[in-house]
N, C-alpha and C. Protein backbone atom coordinates (compact mmCIF):
# COMPACT_ATOMS: atom_id res chain seq x y z
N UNK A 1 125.03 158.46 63.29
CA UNK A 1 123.80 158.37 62.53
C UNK A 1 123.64 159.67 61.73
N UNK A 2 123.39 159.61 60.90
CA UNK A 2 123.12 160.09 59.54
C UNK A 2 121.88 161.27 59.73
N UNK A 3 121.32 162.24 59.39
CA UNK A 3 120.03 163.33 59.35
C UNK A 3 119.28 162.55 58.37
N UNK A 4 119.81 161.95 57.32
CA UNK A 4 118.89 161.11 56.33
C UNK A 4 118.25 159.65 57.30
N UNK A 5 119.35 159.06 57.92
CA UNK A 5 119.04 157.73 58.66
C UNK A 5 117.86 158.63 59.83
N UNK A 6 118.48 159.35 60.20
CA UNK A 6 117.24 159.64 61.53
C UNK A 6 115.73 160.09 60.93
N UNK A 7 115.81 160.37 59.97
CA UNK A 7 114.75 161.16 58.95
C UNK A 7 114.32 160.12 59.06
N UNK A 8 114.84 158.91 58.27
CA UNK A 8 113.98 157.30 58.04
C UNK A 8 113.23 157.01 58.92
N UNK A 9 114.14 156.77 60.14
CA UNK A 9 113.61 156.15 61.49
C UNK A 9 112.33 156.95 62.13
N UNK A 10 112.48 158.12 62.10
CA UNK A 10 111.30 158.77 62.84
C UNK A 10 110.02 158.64 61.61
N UNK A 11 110.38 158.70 60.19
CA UNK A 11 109.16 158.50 59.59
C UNK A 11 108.19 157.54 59.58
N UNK A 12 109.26 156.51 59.70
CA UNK A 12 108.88 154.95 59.89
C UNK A 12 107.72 155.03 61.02
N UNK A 13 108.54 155.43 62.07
CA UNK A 13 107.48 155.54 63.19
C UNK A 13 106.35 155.79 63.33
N UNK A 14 106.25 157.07 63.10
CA UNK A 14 105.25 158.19 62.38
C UNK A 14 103.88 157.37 61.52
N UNK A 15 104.81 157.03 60.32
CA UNK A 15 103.49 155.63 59.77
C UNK A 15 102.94 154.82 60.29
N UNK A 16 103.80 153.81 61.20
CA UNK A 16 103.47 152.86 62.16
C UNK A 16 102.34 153.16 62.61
N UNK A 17 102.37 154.80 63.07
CA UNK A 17 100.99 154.97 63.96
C UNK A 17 100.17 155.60 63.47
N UNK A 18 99.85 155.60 62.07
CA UNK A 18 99.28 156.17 60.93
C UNK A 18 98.56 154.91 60.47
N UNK A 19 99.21 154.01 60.21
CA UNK A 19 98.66 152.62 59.64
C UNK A 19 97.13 152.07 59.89
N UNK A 20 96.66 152.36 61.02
CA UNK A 20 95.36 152.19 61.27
C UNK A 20 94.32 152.89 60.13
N UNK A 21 94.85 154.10 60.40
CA UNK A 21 94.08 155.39 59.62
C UNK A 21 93.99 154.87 58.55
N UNK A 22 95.51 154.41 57.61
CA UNK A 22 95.64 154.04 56.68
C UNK A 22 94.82 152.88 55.41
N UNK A 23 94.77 152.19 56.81
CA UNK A 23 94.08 150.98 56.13
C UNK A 23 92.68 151.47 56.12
N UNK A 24 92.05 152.34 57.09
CA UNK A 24 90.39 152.63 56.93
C UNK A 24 90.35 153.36 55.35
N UNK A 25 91.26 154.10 54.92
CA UNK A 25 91.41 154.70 54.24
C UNK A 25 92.01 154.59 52.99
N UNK A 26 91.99 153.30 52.79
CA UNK A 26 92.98 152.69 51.45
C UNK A 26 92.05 152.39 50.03
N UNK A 27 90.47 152.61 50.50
CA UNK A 27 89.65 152.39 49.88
C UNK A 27 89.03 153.58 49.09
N UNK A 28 89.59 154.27 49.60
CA UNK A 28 89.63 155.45 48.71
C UNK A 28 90.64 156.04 47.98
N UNK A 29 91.73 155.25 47.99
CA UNK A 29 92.36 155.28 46.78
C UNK A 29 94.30 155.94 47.27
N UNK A 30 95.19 155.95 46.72
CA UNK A 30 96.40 156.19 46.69
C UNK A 30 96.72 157.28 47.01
N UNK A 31 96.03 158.26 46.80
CA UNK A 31 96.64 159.54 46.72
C UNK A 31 96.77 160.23 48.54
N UNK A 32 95.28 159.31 48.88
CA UNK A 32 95.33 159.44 50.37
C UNK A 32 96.96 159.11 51.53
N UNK A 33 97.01 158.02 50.42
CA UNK A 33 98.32 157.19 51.50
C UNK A 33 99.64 157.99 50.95
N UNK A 34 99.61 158.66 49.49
CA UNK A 34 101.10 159.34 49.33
C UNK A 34 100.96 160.79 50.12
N UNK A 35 99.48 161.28 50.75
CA UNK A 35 99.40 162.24 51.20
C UNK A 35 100.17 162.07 52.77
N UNK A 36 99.59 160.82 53.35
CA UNK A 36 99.78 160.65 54.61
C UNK A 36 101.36 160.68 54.88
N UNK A 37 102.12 159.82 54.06
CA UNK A 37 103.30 159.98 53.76
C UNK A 37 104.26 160.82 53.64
N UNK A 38 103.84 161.91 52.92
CA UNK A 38 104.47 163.06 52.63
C UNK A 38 104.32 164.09 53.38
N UNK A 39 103.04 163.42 54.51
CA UNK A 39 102.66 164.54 55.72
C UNK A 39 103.83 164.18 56.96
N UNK A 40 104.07 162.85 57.04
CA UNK A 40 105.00 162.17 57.90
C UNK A 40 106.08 162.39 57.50
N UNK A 41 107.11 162.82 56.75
CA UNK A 41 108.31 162.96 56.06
C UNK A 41 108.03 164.45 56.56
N UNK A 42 107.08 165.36 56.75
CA UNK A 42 107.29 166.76 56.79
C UNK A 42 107.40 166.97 58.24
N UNK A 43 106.50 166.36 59.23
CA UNK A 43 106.54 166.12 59.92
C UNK A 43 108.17 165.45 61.01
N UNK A 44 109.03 164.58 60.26
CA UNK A 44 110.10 164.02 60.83
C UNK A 44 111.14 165.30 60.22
N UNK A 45 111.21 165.87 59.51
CA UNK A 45 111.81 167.06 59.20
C UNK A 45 111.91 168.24 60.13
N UNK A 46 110.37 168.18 60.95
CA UNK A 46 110.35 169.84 61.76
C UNK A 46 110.65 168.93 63.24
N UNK A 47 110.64 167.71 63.19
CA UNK A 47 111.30 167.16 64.87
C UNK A 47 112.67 166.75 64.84
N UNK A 48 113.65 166.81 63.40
CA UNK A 48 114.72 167.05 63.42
C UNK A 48 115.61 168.11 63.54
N UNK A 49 114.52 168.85 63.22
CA UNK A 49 114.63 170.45 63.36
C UNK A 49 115.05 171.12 65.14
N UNK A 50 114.07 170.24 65.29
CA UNK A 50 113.87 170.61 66.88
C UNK A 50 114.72 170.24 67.61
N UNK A 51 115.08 168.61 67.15
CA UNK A 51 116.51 168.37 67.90
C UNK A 51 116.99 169.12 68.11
N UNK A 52 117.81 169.35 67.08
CA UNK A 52 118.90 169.83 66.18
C UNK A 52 119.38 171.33 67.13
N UNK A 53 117.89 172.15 67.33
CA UNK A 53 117.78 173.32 68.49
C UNK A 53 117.96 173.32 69.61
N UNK A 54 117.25 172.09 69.82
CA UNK A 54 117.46 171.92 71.32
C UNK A 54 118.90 171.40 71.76
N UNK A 55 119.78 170.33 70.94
CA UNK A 55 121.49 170.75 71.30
C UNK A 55 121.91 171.53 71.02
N UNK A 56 121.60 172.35 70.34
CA UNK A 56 122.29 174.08 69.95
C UNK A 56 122.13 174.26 71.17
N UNK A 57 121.27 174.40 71.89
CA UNK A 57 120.97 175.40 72.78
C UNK A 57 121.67 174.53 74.17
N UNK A 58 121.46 173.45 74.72
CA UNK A 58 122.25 173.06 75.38
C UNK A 58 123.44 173.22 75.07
N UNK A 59 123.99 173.18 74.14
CA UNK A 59 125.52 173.13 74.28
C UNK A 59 126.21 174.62 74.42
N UNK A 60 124.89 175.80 74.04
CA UNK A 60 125.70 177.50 74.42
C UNK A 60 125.43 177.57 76.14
């Protein structure tokens, strides 16, 4: 698996449980939901991150 494929998958997630929020919040317009989005993409970035450390570090 891919850092881009795992990126997907955890963002996906991430929204999934955002979606509630989302929909209360759709009524106020787009910018909310490319925010939420772009908060979740930043978000699946710093827990790939973390992986990524945490087998570094198991494997020294």
């Amino acid at each position: 698996m891919t850092t881009q494929q795992l990126k997907a998958i955890i963002t996906a997630t991430l929204m999934q449980g955002a979606m509630p929020y989302l929909i209360e919040k759709q009524k106020e317009g787009a910018d909310e939901m490319v925010e939420t989005v772009a908060g979740a993409a930043l978000m699946a970035d710093e827990i790939i991150e973390q992986i990524y450390a945490n087998n570094t570090k198991m494997m020294d």
